[in-house]
N, C-alpha and C. Protein backbone atom coordinates (compact mmCIF):
# COMPACT_ATOMS: atom_id res chain seq x y z
N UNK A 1 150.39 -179.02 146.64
CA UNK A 1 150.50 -179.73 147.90
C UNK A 1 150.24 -178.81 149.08
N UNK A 2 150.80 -177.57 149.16
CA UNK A 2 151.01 -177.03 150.57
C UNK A 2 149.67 -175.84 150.11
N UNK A 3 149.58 -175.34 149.25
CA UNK A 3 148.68 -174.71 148.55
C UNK A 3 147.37 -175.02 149.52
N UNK A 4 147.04 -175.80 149.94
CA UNK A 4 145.52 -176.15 150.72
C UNK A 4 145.92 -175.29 151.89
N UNK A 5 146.54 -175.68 152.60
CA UNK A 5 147.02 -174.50 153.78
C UNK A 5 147.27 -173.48 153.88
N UNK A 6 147.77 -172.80 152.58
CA UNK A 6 147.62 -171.36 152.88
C UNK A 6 146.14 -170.51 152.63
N UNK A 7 145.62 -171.65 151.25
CA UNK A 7 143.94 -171.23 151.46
C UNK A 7 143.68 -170.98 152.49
N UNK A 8 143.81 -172.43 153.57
CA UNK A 8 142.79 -172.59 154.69
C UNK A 8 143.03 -171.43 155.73
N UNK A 9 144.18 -170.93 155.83
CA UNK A 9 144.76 -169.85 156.73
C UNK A 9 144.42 -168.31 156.02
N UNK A 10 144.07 -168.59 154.88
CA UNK A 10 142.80 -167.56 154.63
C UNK A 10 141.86 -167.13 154.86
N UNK A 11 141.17 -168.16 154.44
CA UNK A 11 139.92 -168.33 154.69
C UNK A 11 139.16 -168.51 156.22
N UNK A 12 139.95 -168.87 157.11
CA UNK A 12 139.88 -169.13 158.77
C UNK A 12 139.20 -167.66 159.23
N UNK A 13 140.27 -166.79 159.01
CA UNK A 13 140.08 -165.27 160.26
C UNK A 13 138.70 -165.02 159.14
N UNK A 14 138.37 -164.90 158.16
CA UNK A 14 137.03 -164.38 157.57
C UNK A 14 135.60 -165.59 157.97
N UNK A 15 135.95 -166.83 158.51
CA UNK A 15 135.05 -167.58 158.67
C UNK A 15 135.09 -167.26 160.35
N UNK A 16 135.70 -167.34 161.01
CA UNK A 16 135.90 -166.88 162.54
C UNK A 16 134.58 -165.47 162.63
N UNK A 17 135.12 -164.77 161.83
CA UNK A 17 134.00 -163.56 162.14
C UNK A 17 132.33 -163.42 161.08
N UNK A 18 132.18 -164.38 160.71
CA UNK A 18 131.13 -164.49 160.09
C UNK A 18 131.11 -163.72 158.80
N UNK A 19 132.62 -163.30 158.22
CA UNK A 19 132.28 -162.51 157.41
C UNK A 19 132.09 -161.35 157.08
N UNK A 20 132.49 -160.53 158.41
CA UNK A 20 132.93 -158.89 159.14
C UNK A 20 134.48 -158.62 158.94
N UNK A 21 134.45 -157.34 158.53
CA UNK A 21 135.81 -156.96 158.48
C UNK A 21 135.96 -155.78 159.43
N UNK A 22 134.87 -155.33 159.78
CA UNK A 22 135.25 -154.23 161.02
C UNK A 22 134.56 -154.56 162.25
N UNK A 23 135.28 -153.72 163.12
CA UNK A 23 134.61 -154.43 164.80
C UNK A 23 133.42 -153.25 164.83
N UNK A 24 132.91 -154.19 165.52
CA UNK A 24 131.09 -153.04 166.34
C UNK A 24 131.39 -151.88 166.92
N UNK A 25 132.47 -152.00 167.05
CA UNK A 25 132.66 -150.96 168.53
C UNK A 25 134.39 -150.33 168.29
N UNK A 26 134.77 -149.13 169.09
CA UNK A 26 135.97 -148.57 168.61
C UNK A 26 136.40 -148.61 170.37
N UNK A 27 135.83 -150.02 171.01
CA UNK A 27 136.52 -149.77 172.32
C UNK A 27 138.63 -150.48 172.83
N UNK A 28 138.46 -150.94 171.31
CA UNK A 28 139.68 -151.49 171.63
C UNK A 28 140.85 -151.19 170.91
N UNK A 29 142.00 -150.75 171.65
CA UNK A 29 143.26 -150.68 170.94
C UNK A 29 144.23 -151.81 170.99
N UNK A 30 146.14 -151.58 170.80
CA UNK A 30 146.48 -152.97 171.20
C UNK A 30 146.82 -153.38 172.96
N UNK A 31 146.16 -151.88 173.56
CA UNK A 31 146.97 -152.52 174.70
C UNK A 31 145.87 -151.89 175.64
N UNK A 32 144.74 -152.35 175.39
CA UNK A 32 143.18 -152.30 175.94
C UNK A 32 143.31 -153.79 176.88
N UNK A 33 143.37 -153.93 178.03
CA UNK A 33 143.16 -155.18 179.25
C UNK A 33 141.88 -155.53 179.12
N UNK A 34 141.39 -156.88 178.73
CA UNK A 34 140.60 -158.00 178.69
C UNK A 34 140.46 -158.76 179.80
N UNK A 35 139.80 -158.99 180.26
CA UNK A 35 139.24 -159.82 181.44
C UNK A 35 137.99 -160.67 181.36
N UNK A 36 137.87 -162.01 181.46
CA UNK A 36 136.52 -162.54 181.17
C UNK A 36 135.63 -162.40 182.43
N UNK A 37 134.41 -161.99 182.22
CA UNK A 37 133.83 -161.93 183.53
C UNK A 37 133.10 -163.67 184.27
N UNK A 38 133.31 -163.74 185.54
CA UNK A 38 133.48 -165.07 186.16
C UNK A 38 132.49 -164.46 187.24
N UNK A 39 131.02 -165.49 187.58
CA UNK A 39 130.81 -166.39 186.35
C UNK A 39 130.11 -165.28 185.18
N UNK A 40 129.94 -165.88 184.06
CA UNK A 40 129.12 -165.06 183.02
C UNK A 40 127.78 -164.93 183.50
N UNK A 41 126.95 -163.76 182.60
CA UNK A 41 126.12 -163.57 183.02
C UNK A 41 124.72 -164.70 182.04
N UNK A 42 123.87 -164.93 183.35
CA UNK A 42 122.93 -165.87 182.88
C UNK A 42 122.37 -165.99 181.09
N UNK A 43 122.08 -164.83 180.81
CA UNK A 43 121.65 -164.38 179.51
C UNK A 43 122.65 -164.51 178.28
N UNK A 44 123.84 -164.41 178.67
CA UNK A 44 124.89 -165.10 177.75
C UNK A 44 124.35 -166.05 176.67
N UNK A 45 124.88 -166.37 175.20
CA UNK A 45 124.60 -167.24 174.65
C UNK A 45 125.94 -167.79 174.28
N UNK A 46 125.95 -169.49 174.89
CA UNK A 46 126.64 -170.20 174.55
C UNK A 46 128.06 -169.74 173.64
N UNK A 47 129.33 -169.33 174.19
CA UNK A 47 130.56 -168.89 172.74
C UNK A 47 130.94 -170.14 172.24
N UNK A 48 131.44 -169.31 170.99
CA UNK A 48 131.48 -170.04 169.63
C UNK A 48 132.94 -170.90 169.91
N UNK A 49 133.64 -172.09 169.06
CA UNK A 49 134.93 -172.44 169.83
C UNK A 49 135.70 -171.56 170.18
N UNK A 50 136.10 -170.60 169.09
CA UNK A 50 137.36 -169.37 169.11
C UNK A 50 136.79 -168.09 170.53
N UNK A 51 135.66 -168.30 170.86
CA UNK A 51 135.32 -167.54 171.96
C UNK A 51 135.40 -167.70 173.26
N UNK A 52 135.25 -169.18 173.08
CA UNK A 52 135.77 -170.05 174.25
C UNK A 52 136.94 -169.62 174.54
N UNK A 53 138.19 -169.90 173.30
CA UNK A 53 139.22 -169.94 173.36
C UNK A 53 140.18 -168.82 174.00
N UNK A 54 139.45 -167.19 173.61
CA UNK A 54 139.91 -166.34 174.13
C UNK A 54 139.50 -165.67 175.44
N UNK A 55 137.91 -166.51 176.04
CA UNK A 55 137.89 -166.77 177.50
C UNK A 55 138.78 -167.27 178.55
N UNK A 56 139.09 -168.30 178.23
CA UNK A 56 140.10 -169.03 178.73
C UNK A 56 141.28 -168.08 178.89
N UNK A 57 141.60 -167.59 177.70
CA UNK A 57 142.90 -166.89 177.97
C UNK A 57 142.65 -165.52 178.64
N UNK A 58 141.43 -165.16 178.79
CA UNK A 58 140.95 -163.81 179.34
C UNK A 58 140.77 -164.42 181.00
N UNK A 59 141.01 -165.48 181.32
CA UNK A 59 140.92 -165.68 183.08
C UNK A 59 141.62 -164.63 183.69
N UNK A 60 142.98 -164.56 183.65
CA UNK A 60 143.34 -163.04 184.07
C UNK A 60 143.80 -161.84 183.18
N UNK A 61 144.19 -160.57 183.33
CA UNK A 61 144.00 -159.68 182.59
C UNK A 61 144.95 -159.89 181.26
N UNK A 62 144.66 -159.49 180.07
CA UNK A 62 145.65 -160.06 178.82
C UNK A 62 145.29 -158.60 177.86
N UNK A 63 146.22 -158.43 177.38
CA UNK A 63 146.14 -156.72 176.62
C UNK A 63 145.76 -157.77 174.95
N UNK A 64 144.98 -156.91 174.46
CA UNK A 64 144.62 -157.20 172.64
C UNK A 64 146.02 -157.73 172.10
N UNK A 65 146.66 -157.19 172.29
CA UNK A 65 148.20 -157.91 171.68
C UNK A 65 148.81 -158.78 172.16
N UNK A 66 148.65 -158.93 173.29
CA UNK A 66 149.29 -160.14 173.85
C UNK A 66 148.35 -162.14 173.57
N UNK A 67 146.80 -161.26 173.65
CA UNK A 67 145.33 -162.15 173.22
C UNK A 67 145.72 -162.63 171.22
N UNK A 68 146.01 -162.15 170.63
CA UNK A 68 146.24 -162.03 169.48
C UNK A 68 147.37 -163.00 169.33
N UNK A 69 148.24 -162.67 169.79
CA UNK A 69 149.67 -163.65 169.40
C UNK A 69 149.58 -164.67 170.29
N UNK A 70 149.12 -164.58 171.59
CA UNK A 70 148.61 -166.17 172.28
C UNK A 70 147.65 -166.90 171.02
N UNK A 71 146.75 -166.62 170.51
CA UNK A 71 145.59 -167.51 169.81
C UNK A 71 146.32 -167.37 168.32
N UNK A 72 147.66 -167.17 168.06
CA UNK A 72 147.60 -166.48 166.85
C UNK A 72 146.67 -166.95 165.48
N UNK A 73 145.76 -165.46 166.03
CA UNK A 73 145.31 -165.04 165.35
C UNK A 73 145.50 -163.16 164.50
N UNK A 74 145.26 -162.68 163.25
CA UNK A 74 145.09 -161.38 163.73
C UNK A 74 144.33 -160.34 164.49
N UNK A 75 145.29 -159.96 164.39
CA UNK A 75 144.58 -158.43 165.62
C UNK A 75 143.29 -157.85 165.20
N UNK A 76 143.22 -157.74 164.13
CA UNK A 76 141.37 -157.53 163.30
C UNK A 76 140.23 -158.51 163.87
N UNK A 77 140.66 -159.88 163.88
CA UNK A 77 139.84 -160.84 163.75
C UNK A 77 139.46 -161.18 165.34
N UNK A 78 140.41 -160.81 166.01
CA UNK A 78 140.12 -160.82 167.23
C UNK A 78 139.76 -159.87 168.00
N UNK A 79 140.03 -158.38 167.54
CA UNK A 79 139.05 -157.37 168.12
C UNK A 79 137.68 -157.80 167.56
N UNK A 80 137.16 -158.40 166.40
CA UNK A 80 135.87 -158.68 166.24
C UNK A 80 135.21 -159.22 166.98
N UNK A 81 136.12 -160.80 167.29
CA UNK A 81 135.48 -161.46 168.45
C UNK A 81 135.25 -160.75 169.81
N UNK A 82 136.36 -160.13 170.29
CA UNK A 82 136.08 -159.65 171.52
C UNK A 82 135.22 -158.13 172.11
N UNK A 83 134.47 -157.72 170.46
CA UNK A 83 133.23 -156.96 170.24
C UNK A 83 132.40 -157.84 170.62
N UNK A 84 132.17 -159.16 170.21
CA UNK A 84 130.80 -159.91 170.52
C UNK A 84 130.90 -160.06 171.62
N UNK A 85 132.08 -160.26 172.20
CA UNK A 85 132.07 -160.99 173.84
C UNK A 85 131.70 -159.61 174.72
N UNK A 86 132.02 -158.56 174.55
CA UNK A 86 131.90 -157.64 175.39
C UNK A 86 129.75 -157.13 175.14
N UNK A 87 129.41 -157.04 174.31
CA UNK A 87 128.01 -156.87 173.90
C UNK A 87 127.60 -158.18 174.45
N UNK A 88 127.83 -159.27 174.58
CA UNK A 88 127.12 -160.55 175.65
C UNK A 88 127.57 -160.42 176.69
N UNK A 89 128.39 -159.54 177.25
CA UNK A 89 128.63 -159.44 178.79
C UNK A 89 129.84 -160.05 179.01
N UNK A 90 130.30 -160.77 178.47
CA UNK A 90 130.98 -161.80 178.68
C UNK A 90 132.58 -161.65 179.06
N UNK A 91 132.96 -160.19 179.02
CA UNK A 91 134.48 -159.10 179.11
C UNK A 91 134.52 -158.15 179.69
N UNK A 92 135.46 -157.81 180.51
CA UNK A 92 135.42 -156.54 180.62
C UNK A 92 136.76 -155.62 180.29
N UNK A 93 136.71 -155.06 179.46
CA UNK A 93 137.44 -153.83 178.93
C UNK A 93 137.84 -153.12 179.75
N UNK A 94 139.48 -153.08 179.86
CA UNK A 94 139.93 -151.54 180.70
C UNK A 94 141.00 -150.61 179.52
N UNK A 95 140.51 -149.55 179.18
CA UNK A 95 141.29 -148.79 178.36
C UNK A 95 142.32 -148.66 179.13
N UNK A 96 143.70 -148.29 178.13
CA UNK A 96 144.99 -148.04 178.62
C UNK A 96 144.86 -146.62 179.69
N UNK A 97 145.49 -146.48 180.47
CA UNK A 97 145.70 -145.65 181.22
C UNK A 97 146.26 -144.30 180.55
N UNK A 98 146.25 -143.32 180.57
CA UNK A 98 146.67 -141.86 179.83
C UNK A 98 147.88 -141.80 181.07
N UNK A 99 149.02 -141.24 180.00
CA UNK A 99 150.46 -140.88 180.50
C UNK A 99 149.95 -139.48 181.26
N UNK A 100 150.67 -139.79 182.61
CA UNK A 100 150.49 -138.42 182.95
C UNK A 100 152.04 -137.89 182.88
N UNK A 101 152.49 -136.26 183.28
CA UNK A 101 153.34 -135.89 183.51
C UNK A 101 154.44 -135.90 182.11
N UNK A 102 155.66 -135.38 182.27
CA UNK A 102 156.30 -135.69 181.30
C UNK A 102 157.20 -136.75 181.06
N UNK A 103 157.41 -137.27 179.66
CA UNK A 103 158.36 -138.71 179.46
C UNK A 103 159.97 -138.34 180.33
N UNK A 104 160.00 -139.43 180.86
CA UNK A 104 161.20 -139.98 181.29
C UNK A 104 162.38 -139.75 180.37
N UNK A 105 163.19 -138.69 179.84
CA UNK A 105 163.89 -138.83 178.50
C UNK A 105 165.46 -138.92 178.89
N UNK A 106 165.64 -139.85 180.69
CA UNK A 106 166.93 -140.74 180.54
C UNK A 106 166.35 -141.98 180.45
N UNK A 107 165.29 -142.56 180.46
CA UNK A 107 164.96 -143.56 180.38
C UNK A 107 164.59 -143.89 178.93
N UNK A 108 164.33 -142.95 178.54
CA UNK A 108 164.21 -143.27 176.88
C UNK A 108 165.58 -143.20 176.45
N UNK A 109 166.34 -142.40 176.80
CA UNK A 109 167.73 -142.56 175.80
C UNK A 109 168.11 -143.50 175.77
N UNK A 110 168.18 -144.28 177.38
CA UNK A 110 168.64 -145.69 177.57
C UNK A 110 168.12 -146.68 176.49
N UNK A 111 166.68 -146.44 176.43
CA UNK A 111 166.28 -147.60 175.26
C UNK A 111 167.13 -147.75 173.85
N UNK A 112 166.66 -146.41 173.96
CA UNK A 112 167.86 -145.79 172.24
C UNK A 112 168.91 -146.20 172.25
N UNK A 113 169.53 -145.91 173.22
CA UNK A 113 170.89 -146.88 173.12
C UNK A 113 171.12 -148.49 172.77
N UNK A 114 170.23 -148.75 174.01
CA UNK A 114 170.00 -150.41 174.06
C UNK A 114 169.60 -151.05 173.05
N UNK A 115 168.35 -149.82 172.13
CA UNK A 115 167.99 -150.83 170.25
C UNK A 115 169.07 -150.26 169.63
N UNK A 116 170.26 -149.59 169.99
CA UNK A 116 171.23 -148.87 169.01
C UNK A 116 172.19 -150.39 168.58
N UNK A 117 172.17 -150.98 169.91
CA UNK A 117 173.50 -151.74 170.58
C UNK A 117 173.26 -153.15 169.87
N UNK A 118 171.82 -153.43 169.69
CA UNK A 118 171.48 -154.64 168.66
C UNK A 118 171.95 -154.70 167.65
């Protein structure tokens, strides 16, 4: 009975990407900012539904992990897609920012505490 659905939730993220298991490109981590570019550029070709889908959610800035569990989908299947979108123009990528200076380590203890206290 339920057996069809977990196929189909198989088989989905490998039909989503045509059948790719790695992305084109090594521009994305989980907390790489996505942005769809508005409007697209003329030369664009038409996105696919699921490309649509993470346009839409790319109107304002959305990190790979946050894009991922909005569409849930996985994080693989959707850095794939958002390889195609960025090679059609269609994204723009901001890598995470590099920590400057040294960590905050009362502000980290605090955390430590705070996941201690759960």
């Amino acid at each position: 009975m339920g057996g069809g659905d977990a196929a189909g939730r198989l088989v989905r993220p490998f039909t989503l990407t045509g059948g790719r298991t790695r992305p084109s490109r090594a521009d994305f981590t989980l907390i790489t900012t996505v942005t769809a570019v508005d409007p697209p550029p003329a030369r664009a070709p038409r996105p696919q539904p699921e490309q649509a889908r993470i346009l839409r959610r790319c109107a304002q800035p959305v990190t790979v992990a946050e894009l991922a569990a909005l569409l849930d989908l996985p994080v693989s299947v959707v850095v794939i897609l958002l390889c195609d979108l960025l090679e059609a123009g269609r994204i723009h990528v901001r890598p995470p920012r590099p920590v400057s200076g040294p960590p905050d380590l009362e502000l980290l203890q605090k955390v430590r505490d705070g996941l201690g206290r759960l």
